[in-house]
N, C-alpha and C. Protein backbone atom coordinates (compact mmCIF):
# COMPACT_ATOMS: atom_id res chain seq x y z
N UNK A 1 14.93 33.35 376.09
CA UNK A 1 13.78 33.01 375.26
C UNK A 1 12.65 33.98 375.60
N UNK A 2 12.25 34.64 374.77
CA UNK A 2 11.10 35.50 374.70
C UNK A 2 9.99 34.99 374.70
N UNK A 3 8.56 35.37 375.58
CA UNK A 3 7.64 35.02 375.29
C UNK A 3 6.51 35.12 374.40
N UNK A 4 5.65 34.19 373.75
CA UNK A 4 4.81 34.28 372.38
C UNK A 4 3.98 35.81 372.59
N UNK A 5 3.78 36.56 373.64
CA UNK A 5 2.65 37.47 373.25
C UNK A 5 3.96 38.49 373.14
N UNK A 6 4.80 38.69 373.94
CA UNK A 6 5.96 39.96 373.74
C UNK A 6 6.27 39.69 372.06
N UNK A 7 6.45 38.35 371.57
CA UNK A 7 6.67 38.29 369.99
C UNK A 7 5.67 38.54 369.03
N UNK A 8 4.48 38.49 369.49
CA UNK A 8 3.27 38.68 368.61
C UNK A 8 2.84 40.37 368.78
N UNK A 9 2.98 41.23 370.01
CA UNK A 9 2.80 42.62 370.14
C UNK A 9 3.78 43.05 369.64
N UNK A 10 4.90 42.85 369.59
CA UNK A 10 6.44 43.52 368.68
C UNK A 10 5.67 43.27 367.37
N UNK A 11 5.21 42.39 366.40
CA UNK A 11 4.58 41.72 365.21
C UNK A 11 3.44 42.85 364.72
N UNK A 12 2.55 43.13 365.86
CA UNK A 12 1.34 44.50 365.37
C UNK A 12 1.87 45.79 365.48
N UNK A 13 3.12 45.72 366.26
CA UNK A 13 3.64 47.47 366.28
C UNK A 13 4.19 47.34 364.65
N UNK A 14 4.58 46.48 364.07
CA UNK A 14 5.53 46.61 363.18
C UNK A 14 4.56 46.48 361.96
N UNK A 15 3.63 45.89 361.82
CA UNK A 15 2.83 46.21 361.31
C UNK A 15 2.19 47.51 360.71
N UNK A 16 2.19 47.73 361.86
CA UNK A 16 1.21 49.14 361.89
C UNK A 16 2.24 50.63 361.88
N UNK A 17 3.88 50.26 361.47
CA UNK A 17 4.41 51.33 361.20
C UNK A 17 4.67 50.70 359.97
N UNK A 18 4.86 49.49 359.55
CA UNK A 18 4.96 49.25 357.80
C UNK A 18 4.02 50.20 357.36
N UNK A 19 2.72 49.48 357.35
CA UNK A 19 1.92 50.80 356.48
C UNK A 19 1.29 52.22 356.63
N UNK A 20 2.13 52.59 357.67
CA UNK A 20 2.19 53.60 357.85
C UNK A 20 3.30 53.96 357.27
N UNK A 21 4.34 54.27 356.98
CA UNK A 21 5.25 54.11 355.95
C UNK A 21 5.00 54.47 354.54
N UNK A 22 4.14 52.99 354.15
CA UNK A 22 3.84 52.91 352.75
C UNK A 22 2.38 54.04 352.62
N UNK A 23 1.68 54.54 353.77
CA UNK A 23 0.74 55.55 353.27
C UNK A 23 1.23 57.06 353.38
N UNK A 24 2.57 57.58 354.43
CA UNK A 24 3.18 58.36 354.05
C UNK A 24 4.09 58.49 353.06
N UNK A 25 4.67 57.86 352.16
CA UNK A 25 5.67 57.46 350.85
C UNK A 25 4.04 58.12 349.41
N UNK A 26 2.92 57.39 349.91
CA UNK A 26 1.86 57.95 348.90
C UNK A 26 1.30 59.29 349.23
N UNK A 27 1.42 59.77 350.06
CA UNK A 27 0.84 60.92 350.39
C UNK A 27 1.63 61.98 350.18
N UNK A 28 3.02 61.58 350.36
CA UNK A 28 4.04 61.89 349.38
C UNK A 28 3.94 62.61 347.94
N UNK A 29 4.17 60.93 347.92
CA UNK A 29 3.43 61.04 346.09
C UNK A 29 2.28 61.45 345.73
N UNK A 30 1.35 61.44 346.23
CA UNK A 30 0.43 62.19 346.12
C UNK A 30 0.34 63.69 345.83
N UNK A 31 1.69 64.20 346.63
CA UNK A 31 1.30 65.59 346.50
C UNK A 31 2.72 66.70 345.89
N UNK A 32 3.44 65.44 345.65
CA UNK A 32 4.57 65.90 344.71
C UNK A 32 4.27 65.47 343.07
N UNK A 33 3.11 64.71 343.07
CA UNK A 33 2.80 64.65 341.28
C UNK A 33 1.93 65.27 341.09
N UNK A 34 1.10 65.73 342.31
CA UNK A 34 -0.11 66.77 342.23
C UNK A 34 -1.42 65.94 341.75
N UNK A 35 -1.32 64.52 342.29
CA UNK A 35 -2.58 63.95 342.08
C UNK A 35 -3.70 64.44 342.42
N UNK A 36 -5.34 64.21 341.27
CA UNK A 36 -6.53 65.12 341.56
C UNK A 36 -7.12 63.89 342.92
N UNK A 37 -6.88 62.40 343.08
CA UNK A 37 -7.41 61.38 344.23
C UNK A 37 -5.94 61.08 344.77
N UNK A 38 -6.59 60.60 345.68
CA UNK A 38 -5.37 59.80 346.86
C UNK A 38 -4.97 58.56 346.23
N UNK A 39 -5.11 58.63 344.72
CA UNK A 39 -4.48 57.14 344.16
C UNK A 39 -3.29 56.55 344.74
N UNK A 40 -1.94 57.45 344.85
CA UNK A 40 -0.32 56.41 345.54
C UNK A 40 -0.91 56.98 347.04
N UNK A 41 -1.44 56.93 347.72
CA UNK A 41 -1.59 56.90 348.99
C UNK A 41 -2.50 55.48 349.47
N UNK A 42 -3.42 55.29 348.12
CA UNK A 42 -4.27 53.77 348.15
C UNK A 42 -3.00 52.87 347.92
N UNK A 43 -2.66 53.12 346.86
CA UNK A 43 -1.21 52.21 346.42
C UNK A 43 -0.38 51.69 347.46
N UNK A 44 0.02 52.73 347.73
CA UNK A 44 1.33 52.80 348.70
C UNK A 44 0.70 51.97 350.37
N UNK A 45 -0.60 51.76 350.79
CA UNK A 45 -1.41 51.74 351.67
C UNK A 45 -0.94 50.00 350.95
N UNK A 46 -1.34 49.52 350.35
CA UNK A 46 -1.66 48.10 349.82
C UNK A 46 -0.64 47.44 349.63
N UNK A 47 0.34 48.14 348.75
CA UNK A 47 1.43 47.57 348.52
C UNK A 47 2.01 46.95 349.96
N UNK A 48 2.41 48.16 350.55
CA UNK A 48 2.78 47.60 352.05
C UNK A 48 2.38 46.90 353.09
N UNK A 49 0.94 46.83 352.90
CA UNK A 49 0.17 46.15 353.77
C UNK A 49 0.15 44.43 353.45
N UNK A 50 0.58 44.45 352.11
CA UNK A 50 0.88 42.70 351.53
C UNK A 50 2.07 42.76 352.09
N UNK A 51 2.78 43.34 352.25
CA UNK A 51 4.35 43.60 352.89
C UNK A 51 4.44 42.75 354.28
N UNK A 52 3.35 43.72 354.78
CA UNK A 52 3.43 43.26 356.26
C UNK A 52 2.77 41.87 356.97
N UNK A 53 1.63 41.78 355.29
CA UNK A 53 0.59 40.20 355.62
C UNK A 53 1.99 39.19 355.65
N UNK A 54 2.70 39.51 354.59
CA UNK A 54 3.80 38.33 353.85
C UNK A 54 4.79 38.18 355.50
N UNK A 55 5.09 39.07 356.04
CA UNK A 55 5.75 39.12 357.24
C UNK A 55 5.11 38.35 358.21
N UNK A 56 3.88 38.99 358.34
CA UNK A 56 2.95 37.87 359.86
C UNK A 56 3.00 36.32 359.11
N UNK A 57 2.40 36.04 358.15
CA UNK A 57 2.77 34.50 357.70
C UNK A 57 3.89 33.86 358.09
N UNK A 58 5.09 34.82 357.28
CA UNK A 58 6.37 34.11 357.50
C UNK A 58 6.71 33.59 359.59
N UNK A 59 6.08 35.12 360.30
CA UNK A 59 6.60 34.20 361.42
C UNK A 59 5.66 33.34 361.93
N UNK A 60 4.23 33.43 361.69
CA UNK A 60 3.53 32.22 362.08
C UNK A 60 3.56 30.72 361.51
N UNK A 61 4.29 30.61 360.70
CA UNK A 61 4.37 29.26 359.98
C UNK A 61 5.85 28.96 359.65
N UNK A 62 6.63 29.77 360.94
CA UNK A 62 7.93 29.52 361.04
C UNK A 62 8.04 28.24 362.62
N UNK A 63 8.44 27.33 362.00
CA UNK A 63 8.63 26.20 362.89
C UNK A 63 8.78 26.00 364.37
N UNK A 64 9.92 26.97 364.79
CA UNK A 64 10.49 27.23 365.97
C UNK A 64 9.80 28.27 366.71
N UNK A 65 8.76 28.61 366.74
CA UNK A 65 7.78 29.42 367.17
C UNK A 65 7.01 28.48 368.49
């Protein structure tokens, strides 16, 4: 059995490479459609970042915690 902070620091690393992810995928895109703003880099930043909110919920309001 693992302890709650080793499960909650695994939880912000993973976090914080989700949208990192989703802001390299836009920066990407960003510069393979030749956008004039960082529009899919905002995108791609948000999209994933609900990604990762929807993730911390799921394990904090998972029972066996």
């Amino acid at each position: 059995m693992q302890s709650a902070w080793i499960k909650y620091s695994t939880l912000g690393i993973e976090m914080a490479v989700t949208i990192g992810i989703g802001a390299g995928l836009g920066y990407w895109a960003d510069s393979h459609f030749e956008s004039p703003k960082p529009y899919y880099t905002i995108l791609g930043c948000l999209i994933f970042l609900a990604i990762a909110l929807f993730r911390v919920i799921k394990v904090f309001l998972k029972k066996d915690a």
